[in-house]
PDB file of N, CA and C in Angstrom:
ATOM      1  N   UNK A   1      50.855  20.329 -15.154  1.00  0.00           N
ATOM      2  CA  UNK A   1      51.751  20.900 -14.160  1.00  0.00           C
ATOM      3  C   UNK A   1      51.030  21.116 -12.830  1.00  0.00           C
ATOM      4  N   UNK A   2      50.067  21.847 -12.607  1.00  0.00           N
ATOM      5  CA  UNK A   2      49.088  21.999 -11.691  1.00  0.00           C
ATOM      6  C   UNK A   2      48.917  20.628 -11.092  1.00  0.00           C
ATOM      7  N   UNK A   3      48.445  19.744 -11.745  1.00  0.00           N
ATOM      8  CA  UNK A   3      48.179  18.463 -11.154  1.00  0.00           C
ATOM      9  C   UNK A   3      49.276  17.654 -10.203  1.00  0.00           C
ATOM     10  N   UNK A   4      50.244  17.953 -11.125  1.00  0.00           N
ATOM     11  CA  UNK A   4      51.697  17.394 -10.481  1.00  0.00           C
ATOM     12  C   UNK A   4      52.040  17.730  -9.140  1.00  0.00           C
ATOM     13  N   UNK A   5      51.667  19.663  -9.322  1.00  0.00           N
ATOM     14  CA  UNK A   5      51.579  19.924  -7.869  1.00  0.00           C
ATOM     15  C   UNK A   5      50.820  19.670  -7.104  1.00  0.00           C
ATOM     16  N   UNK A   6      49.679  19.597  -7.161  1.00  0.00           N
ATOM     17  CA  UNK A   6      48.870  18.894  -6.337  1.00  0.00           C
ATOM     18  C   UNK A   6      49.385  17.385  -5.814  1.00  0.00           C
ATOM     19  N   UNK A   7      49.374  16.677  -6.126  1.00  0.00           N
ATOM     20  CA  UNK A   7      50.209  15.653  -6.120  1.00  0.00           C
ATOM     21  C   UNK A   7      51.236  15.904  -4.745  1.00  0.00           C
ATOM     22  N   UNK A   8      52.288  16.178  -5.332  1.00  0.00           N
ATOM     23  CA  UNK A   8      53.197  16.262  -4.612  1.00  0.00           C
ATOM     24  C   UNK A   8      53.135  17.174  -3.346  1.00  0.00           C
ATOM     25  N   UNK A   9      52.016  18.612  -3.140  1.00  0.00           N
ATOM     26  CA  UNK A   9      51.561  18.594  -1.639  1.00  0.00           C
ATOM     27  C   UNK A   9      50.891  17.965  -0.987  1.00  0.00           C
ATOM     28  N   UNK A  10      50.081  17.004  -1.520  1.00  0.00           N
ATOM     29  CA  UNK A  10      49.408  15.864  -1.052  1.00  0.00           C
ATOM     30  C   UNK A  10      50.006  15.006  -0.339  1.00  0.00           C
ATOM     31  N   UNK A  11      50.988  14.626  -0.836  1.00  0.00           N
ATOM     32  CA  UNK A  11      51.996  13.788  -0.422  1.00  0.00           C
ATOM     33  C   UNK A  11      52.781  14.334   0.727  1.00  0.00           C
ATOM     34  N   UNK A  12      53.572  15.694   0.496  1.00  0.00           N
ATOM     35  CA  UNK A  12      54.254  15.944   1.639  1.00  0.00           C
ATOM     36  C   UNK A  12      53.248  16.735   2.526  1.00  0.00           C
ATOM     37  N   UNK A  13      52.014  16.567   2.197  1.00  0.00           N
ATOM     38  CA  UNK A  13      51.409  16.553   3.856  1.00  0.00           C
ATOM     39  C   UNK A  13      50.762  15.962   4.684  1.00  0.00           C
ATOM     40  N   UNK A  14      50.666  14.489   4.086  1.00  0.00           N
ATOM     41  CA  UNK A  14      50.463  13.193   4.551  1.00  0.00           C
ATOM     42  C   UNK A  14      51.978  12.801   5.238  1.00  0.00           C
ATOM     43  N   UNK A  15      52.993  12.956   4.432  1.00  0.00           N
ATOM     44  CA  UNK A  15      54.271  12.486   4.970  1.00  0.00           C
ATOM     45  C   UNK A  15      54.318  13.455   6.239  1.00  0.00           C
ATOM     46  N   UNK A  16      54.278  14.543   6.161  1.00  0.00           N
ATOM     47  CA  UNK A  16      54.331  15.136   7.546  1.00  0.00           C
ATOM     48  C   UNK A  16      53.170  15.186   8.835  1.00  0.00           C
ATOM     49  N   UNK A  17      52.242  14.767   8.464  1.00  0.00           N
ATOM     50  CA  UNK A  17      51.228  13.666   9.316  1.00  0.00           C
ATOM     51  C   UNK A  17      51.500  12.406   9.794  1.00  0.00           C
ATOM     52  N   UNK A  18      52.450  11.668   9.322  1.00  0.00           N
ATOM     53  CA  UNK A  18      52.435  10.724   9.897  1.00  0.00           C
ATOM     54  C   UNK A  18      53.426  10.727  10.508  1.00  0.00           C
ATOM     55  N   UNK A  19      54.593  11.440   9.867  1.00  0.00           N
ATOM     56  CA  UNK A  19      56.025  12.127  10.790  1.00  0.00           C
ATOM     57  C   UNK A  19      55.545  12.539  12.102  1.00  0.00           C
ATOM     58  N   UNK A  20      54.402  13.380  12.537  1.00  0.00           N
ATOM     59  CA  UNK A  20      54.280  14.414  13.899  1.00  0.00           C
ATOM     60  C   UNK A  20      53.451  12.923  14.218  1.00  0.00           C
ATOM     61  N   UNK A  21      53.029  11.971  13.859  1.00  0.00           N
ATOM     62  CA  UNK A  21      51.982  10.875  14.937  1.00  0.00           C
ATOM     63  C   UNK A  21      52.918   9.954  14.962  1.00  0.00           C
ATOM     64  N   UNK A  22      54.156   9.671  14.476  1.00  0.00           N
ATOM     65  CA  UNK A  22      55.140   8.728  14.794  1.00  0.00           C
ATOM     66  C   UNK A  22      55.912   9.464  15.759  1.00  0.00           C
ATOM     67  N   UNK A  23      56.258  10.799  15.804  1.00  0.00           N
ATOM     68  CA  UNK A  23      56.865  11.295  17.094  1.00  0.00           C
ATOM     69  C   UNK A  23      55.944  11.735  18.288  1.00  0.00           C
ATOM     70  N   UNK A  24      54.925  12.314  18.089  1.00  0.00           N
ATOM     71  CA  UNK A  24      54.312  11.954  19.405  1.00  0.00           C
ATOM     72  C   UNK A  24      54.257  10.840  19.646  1.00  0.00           C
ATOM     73  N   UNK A  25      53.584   9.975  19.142  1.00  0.00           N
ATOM     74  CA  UNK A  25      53.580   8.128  19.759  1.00  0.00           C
ATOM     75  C   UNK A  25      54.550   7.492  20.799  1.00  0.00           C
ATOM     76  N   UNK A  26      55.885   8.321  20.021  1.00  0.00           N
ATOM     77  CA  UNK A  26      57.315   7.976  20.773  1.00  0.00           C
ATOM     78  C   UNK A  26      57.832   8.247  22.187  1.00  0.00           C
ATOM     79  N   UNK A  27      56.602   9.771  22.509  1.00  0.00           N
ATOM     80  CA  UNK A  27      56.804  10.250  23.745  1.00  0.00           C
ATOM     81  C   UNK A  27      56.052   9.459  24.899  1.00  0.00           C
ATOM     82  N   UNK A  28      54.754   8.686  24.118  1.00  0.00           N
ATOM     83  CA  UNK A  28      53.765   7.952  25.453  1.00  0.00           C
ATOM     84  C   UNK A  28      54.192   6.565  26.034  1.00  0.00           C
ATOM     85  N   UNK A  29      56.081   6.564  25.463  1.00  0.00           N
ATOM     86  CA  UNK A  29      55.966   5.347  26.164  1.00  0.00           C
ATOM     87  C   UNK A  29      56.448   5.597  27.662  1.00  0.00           C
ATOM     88  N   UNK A  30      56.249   4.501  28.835  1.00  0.00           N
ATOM     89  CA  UNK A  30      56.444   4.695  29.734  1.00  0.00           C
ATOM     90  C   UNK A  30      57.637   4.507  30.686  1.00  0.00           C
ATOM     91  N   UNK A  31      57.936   5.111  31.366  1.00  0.00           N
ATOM     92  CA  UNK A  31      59.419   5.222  31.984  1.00  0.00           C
ATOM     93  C   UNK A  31      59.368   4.167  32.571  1.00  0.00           C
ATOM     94  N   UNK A  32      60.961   3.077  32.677  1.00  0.00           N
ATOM     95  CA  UNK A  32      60.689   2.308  33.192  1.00  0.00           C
ATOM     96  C   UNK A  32      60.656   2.472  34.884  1.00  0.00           C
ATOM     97  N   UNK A  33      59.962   1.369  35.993  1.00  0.00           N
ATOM     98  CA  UNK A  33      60.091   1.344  37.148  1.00  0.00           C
ATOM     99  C   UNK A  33      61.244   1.503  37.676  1.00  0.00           C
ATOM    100  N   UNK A  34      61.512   2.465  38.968  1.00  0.00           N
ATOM    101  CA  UNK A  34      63.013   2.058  39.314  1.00  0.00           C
ATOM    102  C   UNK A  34      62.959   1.155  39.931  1.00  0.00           C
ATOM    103  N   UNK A  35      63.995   0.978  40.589  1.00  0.00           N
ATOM    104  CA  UNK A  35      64.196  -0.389  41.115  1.00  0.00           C
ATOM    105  C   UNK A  35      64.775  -0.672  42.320  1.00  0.00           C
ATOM    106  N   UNK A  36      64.849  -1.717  43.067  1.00  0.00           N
ATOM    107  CA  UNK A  36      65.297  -1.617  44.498  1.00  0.00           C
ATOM    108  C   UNK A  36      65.521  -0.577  44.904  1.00  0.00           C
ATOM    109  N   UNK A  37      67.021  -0.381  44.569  1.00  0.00           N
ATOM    110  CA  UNK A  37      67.944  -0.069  44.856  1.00  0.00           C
ATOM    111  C   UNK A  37      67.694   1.343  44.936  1.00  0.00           C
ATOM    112  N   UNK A  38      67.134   1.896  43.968  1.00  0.00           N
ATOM    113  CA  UNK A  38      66.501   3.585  43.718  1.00  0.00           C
ATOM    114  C   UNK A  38      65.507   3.705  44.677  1.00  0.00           C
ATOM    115  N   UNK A  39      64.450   2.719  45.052  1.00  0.00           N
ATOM    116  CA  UNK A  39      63.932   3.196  46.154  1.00  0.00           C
ATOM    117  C   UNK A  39      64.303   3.538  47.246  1.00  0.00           C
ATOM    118  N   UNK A  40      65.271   2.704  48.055  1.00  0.00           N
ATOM    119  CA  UNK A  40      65.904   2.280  48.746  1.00  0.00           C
ATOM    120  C   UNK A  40      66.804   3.661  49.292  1.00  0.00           C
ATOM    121  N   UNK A  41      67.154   4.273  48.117  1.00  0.00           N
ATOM    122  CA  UNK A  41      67.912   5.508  48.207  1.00  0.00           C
ATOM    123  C   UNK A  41      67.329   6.730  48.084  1.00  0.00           C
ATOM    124  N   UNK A  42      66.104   6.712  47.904  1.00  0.00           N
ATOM    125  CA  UNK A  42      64.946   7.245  47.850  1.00  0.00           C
ATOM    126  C   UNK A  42      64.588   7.603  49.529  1.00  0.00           C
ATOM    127  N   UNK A  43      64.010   6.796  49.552  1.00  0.00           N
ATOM    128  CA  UNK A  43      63.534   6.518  51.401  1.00  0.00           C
ATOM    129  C   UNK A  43      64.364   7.247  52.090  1.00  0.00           C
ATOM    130  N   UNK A  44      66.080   6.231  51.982  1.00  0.00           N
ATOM    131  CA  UNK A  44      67.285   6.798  52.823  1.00  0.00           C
ATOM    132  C   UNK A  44      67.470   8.841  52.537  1.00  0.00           C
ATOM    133  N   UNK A  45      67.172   9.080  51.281  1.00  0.00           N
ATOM    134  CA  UNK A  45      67.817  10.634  51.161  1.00  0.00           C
ATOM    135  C   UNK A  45      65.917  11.367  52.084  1.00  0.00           C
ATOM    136  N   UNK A  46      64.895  11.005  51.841  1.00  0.00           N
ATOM    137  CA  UNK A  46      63.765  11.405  52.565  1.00  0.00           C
ATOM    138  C   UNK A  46      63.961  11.584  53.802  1.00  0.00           C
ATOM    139  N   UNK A  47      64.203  10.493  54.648  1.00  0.00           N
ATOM    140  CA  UNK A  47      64.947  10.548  55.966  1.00  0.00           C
ATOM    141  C   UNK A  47      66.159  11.336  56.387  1.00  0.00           C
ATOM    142  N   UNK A  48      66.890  11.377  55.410  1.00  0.00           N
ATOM    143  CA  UNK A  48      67.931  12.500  55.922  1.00  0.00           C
ATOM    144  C   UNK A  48      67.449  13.866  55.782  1.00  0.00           C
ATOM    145  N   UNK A  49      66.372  14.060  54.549  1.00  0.00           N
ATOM    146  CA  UNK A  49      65.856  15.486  54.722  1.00  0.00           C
ATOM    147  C   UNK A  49      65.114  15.780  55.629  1.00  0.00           C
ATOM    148  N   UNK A  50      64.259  14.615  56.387  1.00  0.00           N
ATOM    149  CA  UNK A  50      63.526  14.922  57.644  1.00  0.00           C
ATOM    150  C   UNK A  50      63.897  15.424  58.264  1.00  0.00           C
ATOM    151  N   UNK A  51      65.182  14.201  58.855  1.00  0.00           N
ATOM    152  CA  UNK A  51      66.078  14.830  60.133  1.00  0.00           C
ATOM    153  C   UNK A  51      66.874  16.280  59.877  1.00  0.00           C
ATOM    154  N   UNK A  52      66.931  16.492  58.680  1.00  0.00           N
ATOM    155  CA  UNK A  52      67.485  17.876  58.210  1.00  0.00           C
ATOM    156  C   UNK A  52      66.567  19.209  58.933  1.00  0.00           C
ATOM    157  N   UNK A  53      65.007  19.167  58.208  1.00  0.00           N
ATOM    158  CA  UNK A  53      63.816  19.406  58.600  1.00  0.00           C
ATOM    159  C   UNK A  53      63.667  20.317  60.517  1.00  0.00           C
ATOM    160  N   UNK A  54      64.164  18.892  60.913  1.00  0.00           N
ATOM    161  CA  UNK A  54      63.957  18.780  62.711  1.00  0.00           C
ATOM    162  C   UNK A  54      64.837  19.671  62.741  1.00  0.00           C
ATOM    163  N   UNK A  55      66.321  19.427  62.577  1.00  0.00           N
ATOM    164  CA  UNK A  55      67.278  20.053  63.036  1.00  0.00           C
ATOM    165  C   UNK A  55      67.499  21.404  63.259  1.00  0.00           C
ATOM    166  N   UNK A  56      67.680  21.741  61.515  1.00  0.00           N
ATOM    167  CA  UNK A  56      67.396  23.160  61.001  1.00  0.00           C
ATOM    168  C   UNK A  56      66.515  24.082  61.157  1.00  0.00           C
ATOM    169  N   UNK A  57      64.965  23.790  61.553  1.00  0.00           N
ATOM    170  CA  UNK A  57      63.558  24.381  61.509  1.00  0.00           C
ATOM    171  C   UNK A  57      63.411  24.279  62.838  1.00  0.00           C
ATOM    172  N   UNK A  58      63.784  23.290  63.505  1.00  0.00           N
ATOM    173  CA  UNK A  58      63.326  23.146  64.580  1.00  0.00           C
ATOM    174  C   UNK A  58      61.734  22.631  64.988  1.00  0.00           C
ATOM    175  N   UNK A  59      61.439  21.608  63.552  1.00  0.00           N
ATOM    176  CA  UNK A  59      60.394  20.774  63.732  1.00  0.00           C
ATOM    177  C   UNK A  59      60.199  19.364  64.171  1.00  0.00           C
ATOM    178  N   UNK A  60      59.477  18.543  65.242  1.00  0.00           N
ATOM    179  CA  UNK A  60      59.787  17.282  64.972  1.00  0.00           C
ATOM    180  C   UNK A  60      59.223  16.413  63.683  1.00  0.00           C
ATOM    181  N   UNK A  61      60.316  15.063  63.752  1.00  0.00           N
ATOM    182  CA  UNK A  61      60.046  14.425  62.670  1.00  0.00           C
ATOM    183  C   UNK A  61      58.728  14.464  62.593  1.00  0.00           C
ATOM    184  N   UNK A  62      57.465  13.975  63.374  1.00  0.00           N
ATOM    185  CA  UNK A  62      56.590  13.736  63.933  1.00  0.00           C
ATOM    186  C   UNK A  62      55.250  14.405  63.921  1.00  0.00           C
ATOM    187  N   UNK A  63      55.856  15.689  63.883  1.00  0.00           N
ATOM    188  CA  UNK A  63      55.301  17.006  62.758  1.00  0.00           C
ATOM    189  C   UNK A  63      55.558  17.502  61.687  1.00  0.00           C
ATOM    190  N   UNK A  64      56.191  16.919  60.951  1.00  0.00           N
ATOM    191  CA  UNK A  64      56.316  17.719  59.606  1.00  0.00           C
ATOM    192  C   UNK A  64      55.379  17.065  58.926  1.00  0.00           C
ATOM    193  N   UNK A  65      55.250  17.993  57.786  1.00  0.00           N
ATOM    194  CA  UNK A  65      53.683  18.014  56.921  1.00  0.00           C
ATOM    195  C   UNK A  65      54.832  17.795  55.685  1.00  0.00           C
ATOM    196  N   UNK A  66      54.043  16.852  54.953  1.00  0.00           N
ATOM    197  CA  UNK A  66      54.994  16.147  53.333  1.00  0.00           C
ATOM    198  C   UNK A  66      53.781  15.907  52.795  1.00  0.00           C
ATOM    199  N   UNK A  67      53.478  16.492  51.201  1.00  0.00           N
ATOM    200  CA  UNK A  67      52.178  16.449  50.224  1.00  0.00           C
ATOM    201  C   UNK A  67      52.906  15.191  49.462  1.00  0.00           C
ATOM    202  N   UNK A  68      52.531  14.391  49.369  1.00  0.00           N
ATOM    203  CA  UNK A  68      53.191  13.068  48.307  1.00  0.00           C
ATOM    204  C   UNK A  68      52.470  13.644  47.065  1.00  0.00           C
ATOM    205  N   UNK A  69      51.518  14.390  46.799  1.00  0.00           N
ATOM    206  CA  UNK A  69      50.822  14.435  45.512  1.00  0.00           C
ATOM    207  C   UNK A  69      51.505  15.810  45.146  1.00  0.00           C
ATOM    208  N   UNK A  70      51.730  16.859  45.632  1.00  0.00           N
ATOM    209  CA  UNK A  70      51.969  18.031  45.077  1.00  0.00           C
ATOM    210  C   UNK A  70      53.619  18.159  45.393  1.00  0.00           C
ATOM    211  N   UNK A  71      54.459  16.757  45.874  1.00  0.00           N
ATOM    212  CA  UNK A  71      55.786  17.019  46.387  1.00  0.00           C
ATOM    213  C   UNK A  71      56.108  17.880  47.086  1.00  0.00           C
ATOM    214  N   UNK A  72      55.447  18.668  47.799  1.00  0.00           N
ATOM    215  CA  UNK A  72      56.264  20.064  48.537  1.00  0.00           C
ATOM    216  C   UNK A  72      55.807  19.347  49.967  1.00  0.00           C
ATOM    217  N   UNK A  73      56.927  20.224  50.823  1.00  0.00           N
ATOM    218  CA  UNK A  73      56.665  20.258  52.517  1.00  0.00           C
ATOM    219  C   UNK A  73      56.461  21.562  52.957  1.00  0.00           C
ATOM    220  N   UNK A  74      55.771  21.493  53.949  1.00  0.00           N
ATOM    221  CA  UNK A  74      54.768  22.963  54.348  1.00  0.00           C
ATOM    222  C   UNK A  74      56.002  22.823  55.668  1.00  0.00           C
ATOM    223  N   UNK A  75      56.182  24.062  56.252  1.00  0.00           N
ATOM    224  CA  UNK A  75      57.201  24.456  56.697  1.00  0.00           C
ATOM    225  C   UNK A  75      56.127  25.560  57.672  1.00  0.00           C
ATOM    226  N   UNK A  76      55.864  25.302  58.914  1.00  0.00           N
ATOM    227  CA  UNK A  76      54.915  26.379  59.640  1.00  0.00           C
ATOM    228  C   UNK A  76      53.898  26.946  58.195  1.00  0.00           C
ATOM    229  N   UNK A  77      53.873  28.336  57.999  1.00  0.00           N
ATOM    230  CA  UNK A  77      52.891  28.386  56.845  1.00  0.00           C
ATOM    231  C   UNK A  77      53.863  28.962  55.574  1.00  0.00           C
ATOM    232  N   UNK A  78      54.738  28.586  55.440  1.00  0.00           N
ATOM    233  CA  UNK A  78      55.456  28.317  54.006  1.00  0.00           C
ATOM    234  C   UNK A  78      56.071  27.171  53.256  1.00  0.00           C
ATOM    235  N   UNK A  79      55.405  27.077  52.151  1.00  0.00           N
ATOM    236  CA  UNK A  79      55.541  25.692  51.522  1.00  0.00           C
ATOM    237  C   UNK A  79      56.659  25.815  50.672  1.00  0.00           C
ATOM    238  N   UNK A  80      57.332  24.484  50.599  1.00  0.00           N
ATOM    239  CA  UNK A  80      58.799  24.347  49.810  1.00  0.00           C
ATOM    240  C   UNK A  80      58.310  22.923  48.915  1.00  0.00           C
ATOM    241  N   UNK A  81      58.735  23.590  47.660  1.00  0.00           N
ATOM    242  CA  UNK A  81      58.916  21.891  46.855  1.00  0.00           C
ATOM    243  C   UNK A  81      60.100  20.986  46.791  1.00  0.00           C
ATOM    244  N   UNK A  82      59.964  19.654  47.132  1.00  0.00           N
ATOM    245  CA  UNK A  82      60.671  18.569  47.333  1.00  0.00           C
ATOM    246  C   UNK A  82      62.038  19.002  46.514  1.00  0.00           C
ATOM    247  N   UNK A  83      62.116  19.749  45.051  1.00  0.00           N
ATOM    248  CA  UNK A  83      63.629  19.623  44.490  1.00  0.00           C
ATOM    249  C   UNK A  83      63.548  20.877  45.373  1.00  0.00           C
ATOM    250  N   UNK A  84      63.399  22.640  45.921  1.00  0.00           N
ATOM    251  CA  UNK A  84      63.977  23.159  46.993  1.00  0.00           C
ATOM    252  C   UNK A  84      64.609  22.325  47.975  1.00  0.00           C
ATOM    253  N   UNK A  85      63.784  21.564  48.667  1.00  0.00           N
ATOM    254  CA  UNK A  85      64.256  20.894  50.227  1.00  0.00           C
ATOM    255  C   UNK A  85      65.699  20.084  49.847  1.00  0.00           C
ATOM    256  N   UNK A  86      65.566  19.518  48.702  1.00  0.00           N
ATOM    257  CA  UNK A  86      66.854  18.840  48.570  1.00  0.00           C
ATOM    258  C   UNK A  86      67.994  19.691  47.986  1.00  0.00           C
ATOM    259  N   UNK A  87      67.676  20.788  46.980  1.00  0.00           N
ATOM    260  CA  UNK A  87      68.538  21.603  47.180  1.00  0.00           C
ATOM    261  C   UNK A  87      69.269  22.550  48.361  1.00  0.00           C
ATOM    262  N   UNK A  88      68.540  22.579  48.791  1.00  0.00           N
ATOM    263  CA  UNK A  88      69.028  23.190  50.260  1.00  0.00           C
ATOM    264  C   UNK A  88      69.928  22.109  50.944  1.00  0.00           C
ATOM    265  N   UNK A  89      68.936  21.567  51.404  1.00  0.00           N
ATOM    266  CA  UNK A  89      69.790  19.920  52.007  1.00  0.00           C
ATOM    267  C   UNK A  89      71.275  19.564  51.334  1.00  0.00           C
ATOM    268  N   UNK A  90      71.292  19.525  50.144  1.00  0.00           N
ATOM    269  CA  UNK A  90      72.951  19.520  49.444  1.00  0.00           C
ATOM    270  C   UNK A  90      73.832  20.119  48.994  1.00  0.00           C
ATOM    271  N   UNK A  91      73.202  22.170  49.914  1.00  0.00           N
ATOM    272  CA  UNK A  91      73.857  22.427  49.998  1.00  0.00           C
ATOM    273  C   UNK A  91      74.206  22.890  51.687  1.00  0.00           C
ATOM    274  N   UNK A  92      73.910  21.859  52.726  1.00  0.00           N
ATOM    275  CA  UNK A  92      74.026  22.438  54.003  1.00  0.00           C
ATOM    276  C   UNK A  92      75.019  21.607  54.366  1.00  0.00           C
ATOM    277  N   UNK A  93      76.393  21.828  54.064  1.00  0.00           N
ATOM    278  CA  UNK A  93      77.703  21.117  54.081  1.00  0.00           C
ATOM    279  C   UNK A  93      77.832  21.671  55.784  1.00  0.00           C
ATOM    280  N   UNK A  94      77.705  22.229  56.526  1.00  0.00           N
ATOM    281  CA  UNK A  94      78.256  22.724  58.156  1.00  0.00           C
ATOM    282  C   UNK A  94      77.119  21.728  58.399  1.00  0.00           C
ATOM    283  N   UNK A  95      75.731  21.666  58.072  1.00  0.00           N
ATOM    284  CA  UNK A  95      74.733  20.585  58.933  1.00  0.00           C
ATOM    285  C   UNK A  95      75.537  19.154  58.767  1.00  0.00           C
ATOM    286  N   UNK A  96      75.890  19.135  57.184  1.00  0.00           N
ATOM    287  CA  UNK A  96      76.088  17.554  57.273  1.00  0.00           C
ATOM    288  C   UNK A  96      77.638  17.222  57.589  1.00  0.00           C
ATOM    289  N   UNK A  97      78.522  18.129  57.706  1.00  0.00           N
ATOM    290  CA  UNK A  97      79.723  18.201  58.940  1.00  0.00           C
ATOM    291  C   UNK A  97      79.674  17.757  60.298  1.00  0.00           C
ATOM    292  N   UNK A  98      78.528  18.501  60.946  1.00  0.00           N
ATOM    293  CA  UNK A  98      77.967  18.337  62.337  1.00  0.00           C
ATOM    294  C   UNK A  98      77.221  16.941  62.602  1.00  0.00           C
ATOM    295  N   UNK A  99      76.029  16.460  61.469  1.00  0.00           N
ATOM    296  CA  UNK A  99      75.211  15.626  62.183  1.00  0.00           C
ATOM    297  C   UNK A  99      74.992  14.858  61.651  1.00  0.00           C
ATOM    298  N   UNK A 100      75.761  14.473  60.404  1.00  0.00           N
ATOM    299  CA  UNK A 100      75.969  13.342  59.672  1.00  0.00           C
ATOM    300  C   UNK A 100      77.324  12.695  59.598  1.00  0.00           C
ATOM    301  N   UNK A 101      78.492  12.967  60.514  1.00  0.00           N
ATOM    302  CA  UNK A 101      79.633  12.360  60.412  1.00  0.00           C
ATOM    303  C   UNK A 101      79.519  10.996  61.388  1.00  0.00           C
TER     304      UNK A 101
END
């Protein structure tokens, strides 16, 4: 009897070893590239947050500070991360009334 059990935790803890390295494995695959078209709309929504940026802050394009590695924009000496700026940005319905029609 003893043996049997042995056995059989042996087993279900090999089976659950290879269960947790077949699901991690599953997570390292890699996202695919986007594509044109996502860049493209990428760029275009960056540029509208610029000019958002200028408008609103009263910075030029020309000066604003954008971290590509840490995503945030420094704002005089307060920093905002890229999903803030675009949250803000979609929700500034009177800016994009005014200077996007």
């Amino acid at each position: 009897m003893k043996r049997n059990l042995k056995i059989y935790f042996t087993k279900a803890l090999i089976m659950c070893a290879l269960t947790i390295t077949v699901a991690s494995c599953a997570k390292d695959k890699e996202l695919p590239a986007p594509t044109q078209v996502e860049k493209e709309m990428d760029v275009k929504k960056f540029e509208r947050i610029q000019k958002f940026i200028s408008i609103a802050f009263g910075i030029p394009v020309n000066e604003q500070k954008y971290d590509k590695v840490k995503e945030e924009y420094t704002i005089y000496t307060s920093k905002m991360s890229r999903a803030e700026m675009e949250k803000l940005y979609d929700g500034a319905n009177e800016y994009k009334f005014k200077h996007e029609n």
